[in-house]
Protein backbone atom coordinates (compact mmCIF):
# COMPACT_ATOMS: atom_id res chain seq x y z
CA UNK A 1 -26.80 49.79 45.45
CA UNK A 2 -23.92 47.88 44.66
CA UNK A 3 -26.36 44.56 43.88
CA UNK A 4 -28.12 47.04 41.20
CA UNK A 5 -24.52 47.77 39.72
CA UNK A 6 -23.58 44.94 39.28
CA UNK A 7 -26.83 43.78 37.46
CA UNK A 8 -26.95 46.67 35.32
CA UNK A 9 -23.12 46.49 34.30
CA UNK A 10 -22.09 44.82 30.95
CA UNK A 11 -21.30 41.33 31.08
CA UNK A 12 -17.64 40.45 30.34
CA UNK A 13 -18.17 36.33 28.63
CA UNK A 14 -14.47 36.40 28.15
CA UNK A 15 -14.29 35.11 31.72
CA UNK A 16 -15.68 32.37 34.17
CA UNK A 17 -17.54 29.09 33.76
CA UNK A 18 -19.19 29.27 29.71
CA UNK A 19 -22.09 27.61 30.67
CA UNK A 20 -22.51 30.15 33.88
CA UNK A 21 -22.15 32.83 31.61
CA UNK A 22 -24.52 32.40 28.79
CA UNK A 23 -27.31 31.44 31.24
CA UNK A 24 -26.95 34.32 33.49
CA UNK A 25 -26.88 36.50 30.46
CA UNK A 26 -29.81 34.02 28.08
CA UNK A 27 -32.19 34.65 31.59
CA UNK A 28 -32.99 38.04 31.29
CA UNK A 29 -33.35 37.97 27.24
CA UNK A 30 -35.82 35.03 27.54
CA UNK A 31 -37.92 37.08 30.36
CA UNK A 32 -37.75 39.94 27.77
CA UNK A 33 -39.17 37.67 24.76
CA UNK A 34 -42.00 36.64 27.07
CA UNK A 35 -42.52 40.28 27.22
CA UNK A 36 -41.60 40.79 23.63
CA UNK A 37 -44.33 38.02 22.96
CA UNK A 38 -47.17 39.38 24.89
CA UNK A 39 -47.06 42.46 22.58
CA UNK A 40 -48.34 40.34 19.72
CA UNK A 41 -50.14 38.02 22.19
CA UNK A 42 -52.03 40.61 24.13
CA UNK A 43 -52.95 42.36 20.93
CA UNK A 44 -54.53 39.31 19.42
CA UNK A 45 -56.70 38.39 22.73
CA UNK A 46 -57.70 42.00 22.75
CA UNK A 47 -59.01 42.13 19.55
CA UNK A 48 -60.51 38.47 19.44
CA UNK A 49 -62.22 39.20 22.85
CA UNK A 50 -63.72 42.58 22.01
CA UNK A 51 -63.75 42.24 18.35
CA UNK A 52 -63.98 38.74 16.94
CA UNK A 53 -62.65 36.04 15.09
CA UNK A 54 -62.47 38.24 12.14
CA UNK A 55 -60.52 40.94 13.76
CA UNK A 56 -57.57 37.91 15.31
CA UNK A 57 -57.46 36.67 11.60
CA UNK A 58 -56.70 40.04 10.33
CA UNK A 59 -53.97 41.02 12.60
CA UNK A 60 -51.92 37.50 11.71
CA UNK A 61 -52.48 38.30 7.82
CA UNK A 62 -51.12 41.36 8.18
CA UNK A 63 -47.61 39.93 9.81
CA UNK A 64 -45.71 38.34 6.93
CA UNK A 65 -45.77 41.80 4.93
CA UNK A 66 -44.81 43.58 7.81
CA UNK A 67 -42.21 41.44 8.49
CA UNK A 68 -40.95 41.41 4.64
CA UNK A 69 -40.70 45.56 5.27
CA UNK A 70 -38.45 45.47 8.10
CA UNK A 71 -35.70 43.36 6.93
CA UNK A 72 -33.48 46.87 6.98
CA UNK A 73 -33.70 46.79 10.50
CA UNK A 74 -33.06 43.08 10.51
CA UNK A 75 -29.72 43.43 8.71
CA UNK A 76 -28.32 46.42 10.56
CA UNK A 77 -29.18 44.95 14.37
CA UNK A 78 -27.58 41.92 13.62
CA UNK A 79 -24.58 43.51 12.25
CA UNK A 80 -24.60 46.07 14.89
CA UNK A 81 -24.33 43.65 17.94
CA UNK A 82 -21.97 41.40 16.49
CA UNK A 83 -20.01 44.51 15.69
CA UNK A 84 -20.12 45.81 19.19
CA UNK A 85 -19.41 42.48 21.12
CA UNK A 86 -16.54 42.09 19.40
CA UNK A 87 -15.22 45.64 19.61
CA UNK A 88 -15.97 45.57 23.69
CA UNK A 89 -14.41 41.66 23.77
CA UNK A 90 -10.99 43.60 21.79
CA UNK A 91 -11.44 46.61 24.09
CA UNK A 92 -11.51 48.92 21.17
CA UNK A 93 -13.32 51.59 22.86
CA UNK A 94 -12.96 54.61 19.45
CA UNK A 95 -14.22 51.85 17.31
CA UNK A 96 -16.88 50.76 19.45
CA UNK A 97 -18.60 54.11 19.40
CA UNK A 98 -18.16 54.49 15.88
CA UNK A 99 -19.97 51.27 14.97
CA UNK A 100 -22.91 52.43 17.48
CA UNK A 101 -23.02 56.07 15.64
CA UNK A 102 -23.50 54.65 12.42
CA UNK A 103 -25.73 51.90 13.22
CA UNK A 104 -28.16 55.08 14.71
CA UNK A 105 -27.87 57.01 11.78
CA UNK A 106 -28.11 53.86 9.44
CA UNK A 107 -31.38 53.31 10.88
CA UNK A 108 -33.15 56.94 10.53
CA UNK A 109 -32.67 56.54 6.92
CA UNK A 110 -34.07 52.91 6.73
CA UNK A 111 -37.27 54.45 9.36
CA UNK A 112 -37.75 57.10 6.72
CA UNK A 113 -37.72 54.85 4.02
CA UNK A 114 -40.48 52.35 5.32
CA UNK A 115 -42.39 55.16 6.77
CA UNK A 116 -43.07 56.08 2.90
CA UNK A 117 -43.24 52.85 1.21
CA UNK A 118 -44.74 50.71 3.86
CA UNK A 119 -48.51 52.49 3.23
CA UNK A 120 -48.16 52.83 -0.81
CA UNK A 121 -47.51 48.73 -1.07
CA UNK A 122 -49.88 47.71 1.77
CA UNK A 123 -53.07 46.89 -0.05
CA UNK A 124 -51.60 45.75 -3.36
CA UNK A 125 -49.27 42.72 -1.18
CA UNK A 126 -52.78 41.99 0.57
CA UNK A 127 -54.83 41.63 -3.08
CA UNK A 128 -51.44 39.41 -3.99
CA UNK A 129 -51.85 37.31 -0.83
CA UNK A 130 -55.90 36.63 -1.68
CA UNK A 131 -56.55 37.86 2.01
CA UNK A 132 -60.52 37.57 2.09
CA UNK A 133 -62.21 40.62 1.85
CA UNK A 134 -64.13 40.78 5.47
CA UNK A 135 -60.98 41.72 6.74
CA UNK A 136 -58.58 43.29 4.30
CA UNK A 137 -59.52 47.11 5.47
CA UNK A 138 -59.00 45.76 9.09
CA UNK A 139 -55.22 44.26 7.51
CA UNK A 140 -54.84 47.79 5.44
CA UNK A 141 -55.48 50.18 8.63
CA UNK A 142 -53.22 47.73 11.19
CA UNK A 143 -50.06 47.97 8.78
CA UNK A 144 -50.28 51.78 7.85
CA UNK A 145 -50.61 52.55 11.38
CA UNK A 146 -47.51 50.51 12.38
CA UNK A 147 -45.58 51.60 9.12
CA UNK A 148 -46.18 55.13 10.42
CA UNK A 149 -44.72 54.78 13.74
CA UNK A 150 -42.00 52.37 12.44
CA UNK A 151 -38.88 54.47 13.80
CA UNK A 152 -39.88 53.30 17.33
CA UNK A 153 -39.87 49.46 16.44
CA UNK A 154 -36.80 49.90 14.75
CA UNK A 155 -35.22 51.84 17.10
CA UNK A 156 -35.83 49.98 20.33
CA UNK A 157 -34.46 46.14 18.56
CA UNK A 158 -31.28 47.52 17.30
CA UNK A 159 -30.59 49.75 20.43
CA UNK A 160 -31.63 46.78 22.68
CA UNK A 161 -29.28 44.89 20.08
CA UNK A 162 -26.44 47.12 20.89
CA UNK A 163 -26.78 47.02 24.82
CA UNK A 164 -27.15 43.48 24.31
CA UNK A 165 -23.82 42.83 22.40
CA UNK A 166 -22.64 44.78 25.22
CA UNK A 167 -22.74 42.09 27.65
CA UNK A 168 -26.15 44.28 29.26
CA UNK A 169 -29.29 42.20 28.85
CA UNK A 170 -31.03 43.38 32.15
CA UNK A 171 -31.55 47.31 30.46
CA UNK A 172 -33.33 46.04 27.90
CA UNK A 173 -35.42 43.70 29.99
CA UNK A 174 -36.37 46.16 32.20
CA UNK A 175 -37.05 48.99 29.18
CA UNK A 176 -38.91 45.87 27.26
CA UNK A 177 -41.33 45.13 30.27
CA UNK A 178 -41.99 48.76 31.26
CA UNK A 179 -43.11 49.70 27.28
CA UNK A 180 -45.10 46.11 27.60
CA UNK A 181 -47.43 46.78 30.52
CA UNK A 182 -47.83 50.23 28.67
CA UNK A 183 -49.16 48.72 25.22
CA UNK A 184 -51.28 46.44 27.85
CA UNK A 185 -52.83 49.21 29.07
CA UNK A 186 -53.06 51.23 25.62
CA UNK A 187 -54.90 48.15 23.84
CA UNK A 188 -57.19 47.68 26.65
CA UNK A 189 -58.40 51.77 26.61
CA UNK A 190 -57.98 51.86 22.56
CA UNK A 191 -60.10 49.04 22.08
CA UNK A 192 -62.25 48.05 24.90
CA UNK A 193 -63.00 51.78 25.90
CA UNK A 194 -62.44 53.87 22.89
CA UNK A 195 -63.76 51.48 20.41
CA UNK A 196 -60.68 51.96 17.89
CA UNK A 197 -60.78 47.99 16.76
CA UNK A 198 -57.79 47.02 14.89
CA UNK A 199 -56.38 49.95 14.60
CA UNK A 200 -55.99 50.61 18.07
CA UNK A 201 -53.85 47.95 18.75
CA UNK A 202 -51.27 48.84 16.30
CA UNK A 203 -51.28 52.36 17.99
CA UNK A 204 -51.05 50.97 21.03
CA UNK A 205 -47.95 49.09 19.92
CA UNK A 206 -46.46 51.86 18.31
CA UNK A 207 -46.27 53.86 21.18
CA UNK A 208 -45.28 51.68 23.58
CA UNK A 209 -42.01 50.46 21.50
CA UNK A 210 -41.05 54.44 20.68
CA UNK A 211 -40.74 55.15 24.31
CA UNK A 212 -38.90 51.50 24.86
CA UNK A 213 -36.46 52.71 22.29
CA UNK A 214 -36.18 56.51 23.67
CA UNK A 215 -35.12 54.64 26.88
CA UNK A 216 -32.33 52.26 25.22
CA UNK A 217 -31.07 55.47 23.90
CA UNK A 218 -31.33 56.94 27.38
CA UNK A 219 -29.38 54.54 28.97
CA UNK A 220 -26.62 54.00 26.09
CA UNK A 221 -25.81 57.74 26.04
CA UNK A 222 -24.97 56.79 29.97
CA UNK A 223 -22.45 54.36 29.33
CA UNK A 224 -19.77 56.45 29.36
CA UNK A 225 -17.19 54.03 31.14
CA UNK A 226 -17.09 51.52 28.06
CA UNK A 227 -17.49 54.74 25.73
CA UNK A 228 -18.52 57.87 25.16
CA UNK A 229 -21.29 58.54 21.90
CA UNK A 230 -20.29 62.10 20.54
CA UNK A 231 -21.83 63.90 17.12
CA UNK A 232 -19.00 63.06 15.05
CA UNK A 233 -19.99 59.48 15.56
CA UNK A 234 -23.24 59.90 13.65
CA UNK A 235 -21.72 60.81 10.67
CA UNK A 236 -21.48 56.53 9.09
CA UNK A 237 -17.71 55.88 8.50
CA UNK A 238 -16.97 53.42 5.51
CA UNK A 239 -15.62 50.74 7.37
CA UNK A 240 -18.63 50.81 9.96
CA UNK A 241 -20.74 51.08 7.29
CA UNK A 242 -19.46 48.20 5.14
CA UNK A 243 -19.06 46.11 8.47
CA UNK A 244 -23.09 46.59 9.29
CA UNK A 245 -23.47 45.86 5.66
CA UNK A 246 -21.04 42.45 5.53
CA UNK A 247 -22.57 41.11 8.80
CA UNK A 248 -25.76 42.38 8.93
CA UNK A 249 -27.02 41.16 5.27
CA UNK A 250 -26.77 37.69 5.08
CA UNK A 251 -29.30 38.15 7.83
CA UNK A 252 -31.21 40.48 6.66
CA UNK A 253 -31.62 38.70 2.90
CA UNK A 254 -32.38 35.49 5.42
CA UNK A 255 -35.32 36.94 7.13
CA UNK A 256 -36.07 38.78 3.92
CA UNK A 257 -36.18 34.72 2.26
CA UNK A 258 -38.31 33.46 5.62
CA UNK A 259 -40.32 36.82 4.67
CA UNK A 260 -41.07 35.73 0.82
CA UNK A 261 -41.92 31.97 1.66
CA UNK A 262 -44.32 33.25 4.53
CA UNK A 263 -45.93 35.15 2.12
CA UNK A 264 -45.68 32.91 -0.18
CA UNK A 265 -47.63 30.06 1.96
CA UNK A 266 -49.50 32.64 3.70
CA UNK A 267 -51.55 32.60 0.44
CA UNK A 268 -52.26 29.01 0.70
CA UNK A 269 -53.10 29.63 4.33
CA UNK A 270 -55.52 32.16 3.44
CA UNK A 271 -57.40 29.76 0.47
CA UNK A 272 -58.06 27.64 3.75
CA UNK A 273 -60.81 30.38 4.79
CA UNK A 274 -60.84 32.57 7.82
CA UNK A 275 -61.23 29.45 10.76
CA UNK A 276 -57.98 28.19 9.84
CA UNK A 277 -56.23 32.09 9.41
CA UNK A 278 -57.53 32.64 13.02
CA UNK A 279 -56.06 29.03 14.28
CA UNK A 280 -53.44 29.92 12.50
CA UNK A 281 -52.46 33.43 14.46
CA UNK A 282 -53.53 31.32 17.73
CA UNK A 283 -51.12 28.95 17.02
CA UNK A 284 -48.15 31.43 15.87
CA UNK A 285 -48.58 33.04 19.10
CA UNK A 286 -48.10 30.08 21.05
CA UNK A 287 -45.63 29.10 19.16
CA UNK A 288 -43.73 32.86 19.65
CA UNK A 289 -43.45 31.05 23.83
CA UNK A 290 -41.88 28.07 22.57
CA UNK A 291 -39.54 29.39 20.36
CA UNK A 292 -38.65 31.69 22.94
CA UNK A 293 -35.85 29.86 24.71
CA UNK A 294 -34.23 29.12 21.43
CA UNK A 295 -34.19 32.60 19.85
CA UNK A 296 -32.81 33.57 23.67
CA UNK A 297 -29.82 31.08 23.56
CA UNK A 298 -29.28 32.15 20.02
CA UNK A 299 -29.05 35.63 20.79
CA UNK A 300 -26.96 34.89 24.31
CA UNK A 301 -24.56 32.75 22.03
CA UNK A 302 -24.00 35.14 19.72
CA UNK A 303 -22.51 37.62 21.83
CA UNK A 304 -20.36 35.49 23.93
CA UNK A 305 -19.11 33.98 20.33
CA UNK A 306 -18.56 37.86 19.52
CA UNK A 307 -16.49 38.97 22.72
CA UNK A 308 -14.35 35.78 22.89
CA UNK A 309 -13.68 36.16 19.06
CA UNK A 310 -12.33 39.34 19.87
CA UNK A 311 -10.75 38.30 22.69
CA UNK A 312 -8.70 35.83 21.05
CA UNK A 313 -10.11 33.20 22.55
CA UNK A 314 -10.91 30.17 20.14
CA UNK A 315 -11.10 27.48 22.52
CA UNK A 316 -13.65 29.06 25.19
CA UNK A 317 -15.72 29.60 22.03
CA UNK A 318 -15.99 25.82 21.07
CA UNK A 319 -16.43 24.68 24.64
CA UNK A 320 -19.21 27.88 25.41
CA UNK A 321 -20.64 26.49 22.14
CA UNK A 322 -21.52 22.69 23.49
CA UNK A 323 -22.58 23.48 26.85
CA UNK A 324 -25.07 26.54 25.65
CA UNK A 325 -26.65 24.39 23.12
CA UNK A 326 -27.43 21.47 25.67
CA UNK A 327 -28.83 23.47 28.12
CA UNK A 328 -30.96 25.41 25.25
CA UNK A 329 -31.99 21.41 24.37
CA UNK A 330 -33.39 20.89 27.92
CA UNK A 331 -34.66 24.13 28.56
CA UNK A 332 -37.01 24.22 24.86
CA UNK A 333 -38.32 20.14 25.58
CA UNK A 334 -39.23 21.72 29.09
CA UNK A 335 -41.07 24.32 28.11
CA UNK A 336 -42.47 22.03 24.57
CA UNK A 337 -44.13 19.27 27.05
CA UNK A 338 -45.78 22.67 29.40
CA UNK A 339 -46.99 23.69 26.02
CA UNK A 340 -48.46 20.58 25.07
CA UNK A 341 -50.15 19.52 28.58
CA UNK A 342 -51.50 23.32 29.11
CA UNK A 343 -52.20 24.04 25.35
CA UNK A 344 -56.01 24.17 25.38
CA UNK A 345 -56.10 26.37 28.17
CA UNK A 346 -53.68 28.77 26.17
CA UNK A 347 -55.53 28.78 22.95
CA UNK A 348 -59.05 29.35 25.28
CA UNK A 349 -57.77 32.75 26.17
CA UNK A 350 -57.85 33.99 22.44
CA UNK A 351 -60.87 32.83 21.92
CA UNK A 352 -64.44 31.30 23.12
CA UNK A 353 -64.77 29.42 19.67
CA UNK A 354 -64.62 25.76 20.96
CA UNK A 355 -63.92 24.29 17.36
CA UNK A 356 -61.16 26.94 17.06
CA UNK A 357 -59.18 25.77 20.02
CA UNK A 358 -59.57 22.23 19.08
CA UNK A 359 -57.77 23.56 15.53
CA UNK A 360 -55.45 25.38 17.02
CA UNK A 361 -53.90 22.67 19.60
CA UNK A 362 -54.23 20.00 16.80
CA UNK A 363 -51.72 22.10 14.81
CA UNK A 364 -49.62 22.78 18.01
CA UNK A 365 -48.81 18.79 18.15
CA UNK A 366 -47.61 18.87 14.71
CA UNK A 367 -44.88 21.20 15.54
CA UNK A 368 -44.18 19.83 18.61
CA UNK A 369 -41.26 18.12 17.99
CA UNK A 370 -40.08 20.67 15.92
CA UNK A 371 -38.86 22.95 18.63
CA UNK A 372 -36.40 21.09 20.32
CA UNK A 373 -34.75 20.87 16.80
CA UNK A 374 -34.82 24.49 16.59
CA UNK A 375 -32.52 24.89 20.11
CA UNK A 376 -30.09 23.32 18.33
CA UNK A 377 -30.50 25.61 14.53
CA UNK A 378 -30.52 28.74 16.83
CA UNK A 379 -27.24 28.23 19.40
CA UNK A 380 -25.36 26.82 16.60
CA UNK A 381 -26.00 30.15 14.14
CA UNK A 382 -25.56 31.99 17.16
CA UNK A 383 -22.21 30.87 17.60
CA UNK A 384 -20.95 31.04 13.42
CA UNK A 385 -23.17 34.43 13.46
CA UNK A 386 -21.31 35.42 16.45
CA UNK A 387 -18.02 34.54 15.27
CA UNK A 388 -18.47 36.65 12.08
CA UNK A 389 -19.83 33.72 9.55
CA UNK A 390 -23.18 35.23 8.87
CA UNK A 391 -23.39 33.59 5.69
CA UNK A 392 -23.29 30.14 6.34
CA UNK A 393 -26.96 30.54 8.68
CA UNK A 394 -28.51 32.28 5.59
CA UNK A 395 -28.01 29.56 3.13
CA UNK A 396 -29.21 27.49 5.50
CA UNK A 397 -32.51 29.54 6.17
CA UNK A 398 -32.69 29.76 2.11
CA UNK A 399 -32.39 25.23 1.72
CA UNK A 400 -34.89 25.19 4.33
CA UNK A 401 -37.21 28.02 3.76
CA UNK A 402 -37.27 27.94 -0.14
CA UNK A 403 -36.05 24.50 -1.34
CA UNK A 404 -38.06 22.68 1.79
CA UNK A 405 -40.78 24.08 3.50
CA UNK A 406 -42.45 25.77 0.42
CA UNK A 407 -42.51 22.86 -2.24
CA UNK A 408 -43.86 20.22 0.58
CA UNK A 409 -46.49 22.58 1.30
CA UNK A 410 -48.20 23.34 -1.78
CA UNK A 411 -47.21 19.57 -2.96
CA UNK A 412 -49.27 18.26 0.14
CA UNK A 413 -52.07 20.15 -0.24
CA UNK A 414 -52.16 19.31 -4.19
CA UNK A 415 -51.69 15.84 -3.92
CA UNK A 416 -54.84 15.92 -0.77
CA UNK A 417 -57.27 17.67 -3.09
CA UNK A 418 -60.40 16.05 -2.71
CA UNK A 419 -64.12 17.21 -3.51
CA UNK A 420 -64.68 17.43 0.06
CA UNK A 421 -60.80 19.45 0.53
CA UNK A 422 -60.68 21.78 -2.73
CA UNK A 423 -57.48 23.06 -1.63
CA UNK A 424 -56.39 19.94 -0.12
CA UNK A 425 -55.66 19.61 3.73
CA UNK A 426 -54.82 22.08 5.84
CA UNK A 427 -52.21 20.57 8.19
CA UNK A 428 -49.81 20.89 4.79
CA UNK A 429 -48.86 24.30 6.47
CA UNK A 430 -47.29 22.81 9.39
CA UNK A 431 -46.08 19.64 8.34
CA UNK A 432 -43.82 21.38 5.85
CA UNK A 433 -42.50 23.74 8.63
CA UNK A 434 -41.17 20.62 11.05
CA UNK A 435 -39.50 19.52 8.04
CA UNK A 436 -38.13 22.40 7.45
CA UNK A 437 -37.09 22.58 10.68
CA UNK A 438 -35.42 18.99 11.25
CA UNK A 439 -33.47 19.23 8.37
CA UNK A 440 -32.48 22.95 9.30
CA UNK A 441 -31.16 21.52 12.53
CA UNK A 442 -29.02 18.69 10.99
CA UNK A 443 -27.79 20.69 8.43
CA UNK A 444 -26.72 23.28 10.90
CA UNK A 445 -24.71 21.25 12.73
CA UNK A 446 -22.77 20.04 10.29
CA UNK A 447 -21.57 23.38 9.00
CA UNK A 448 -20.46 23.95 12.50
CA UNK A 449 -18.50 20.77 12.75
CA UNK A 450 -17.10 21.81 9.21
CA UNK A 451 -15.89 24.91 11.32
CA UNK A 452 -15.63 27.69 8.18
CA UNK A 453 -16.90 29.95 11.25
CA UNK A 454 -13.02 29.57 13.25
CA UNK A 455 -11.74 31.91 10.45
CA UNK A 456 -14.00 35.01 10.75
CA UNK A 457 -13.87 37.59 12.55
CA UNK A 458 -13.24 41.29 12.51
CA UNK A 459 -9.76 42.70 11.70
């Protein structure tokens, strides 16, 4: 009993060995993006098992618009957990449930929102992306049905965000791997017994993350010792609100950038015809495992940035910072070379299309590099994000995204037109995304040796 306690309490990273500290707390996060992964990973073997090629191209053209609609919820869960670390690193336990009030009631409003707009621009962004027509009602039905049941998405990352920037990463493991062996089991029965196709999947997801998020809420409203969630907290306070807002934009207007240049290369993914769209979504889901470790170092150095920000605590932050990033380093080349020695038997599960897995893990070497890069990007921004410079990671993400990756691709395939490639070749896409990513990670570091980040934080 006292084993599970202690597992289940929040982490103080104000304390103890840095490098102890954001591993014990990175482990459970990177178990819960595996299971975060398989969500999109299980949906697309589903559907290009039972359904076909078609049906796997569909549900990856349908991502970068989703992903452009739920930048809200971007914004506010990164401003929420960077908000509540460093309220529970200052011990500020009135402000602390304040800033978790508003963030809930911040993010009904932004649910509602989507919930209406989401269907009414669905097909139009589709047209604008020249998705081919044998699967834009498969594209059409996916979004509407996950636009519908948005509130649960929503809910469950910036709840999980929350208990996260509370120092408790095992609650939303555990919450994050019981709603994923549900949408397992949903996408099986929708589509392999029920028929549903497309659709099913995207019901399948959006009822497995509402009850995730129903238990983050669960267990939050039980954390009584670090504070207690009453109904006058709902009611968004200006400061709360215009902390959310300062901390949570920058990265919300970043992933709303990454969102505009995906959909902006989707396009020229999609003139490449429906083999390479499919490769394309094998590849990205692959890709989701290798990232994995990065985004779970990022997220791990955040939060210890956060409390020991709070805490007063300058020089833990700096030496937390170094250590975290060379163990994310080793930990993404590990898991890079697995990727690259096992690759063809990963891309085999999606599909049974020989010439398709042969795409896909041609594209995979491309980026391979690319990843170990990104372990440095990610615990980096962590730390600035964490430390209250969210604005420094966003400009970054803009260079990169807008000034790097997007020119080189469309100037590649242009100058590799050819009567044989019409639209020039292919690999464009993902040479222009490890450049992006090289010079993301160089940049990157030297804003943090620059150090703007040492002179944030909140008041």
């Amino acid at each position: 009993m006292n084993l599970l306690k202690k597992l289940f309490a929040p982490t103080d990273m104000t304390e103890g060995t840095p490098w102890k500290k954001i591993t014990l707390f990175a482990i459970p996060m990177l178990i819960g993006n595996i299971a975060q992964q398989l969500y999109n990973t299980v949906d697309s073997i589903v559907v290009g098992k039972y359904v076909g090629d078609n049906a796997l191209a569909a549900v990856g053209s349908a991502s970068p618009v989703l992903n452009l609609l739920l930048v809200l919820f971007v914004g506010i869960s990164t401003g929420a957990s960077i908000m509540v670390s460093q309220y529970f690193g200052a011990r500020q336990r009135e402000q602390l449930a304040g800033s978790i009030g508003t963030c809930i009631t911040l993010t009904a409003a932004s649910s509602l929102l989507i919930m209406v707009v989401g269907p009414l621009v669905t097909k139009p962004m589709l047209h604008m992306l020249r998705t081919p027509d044998s699967i834009l009602e498969w594209c059409s039905s996916y979004l509407n049905i996950l636009f519908i049941g948005v509130a649960g998405m929503a809910y469950y990352n910036i709840l999980s965000g929350i208990l996260r920037g509370l120092g408790d990463s095992v609650s939303a493991l555990l919450y994050l791997l019981v709603s994923t062996v549900l949408n397992i089991v949903l996408d099986v029965l929708f589509v392999a017994s029920f028929d549903m196709g497309v659709a099913g999947v995207a019901l399948a997801t959006a009822i497995a993350q509402g009850i995730s998020s129903l238990l983050c809420l669960w267990r939050l409203l039980h954390m009584k010792d670090i504070f207690e969630l009453r109904g006058k907290d709902l009611a968004p306070t200006k400061r709360h609100t215009m902390d959310t807002i300062r901390l949570g934009l920058p990265s919300g207007v970043t992933q709303a950038i990454f969102s505009m240049a995906m959909i902006i290369v989707q396009s020229l993914t999609n003139s490449f015809g429906e083999m390479f769209i499919a490769a394309n979504v094998i590849v990205m889901r692959v890709d989701g495992f290798a990232m994995m470790p990065n985004f779970s170092f990022g997220t791990a150095m955040t939060t210890y940035a956060g409390q020991n920000v709070g805490a007063r605590k300058p020089d833990r932050v700096e030496s937390g910072a170094k250590q975290g990033t060379w163990i994310a380093v080793l930990v993404s080349a590990v898991i890079t070379g697995i990727i690259l020695i096992f690759g063809k038997y990963l891309m085999g599960i999606f599909t049974n299309t020989a010439e398709l897995v042969d795409l896909s893990m041609h594209l995979m070497r491309i980026l391979a590099v690319g990843y170990i890069s990104m372990a440095v990007t990610q615990s980096l921004s962590g730390v600035m994000r964490g430390a209250g410079d969210t604005m420094t990671p966003m400009w970054i993400s803009l260079i990169t995204t807008v000034c790097v990756r997007v020119p080189i691709a469309y100037g590649i395939s242009w100058l590799t037109k050819t009567p044989q490639l019409p639209n020039g070749n292919s690999d464009c896409i993902y040479i222009s995304l490890l450049l992006s990513w090289l010079i993301g990670a160089a940049v990157t570091g030297f804003f943090y040796r620059k150090g703007k980040w040492k002179n944030m934080g909140l008041d």
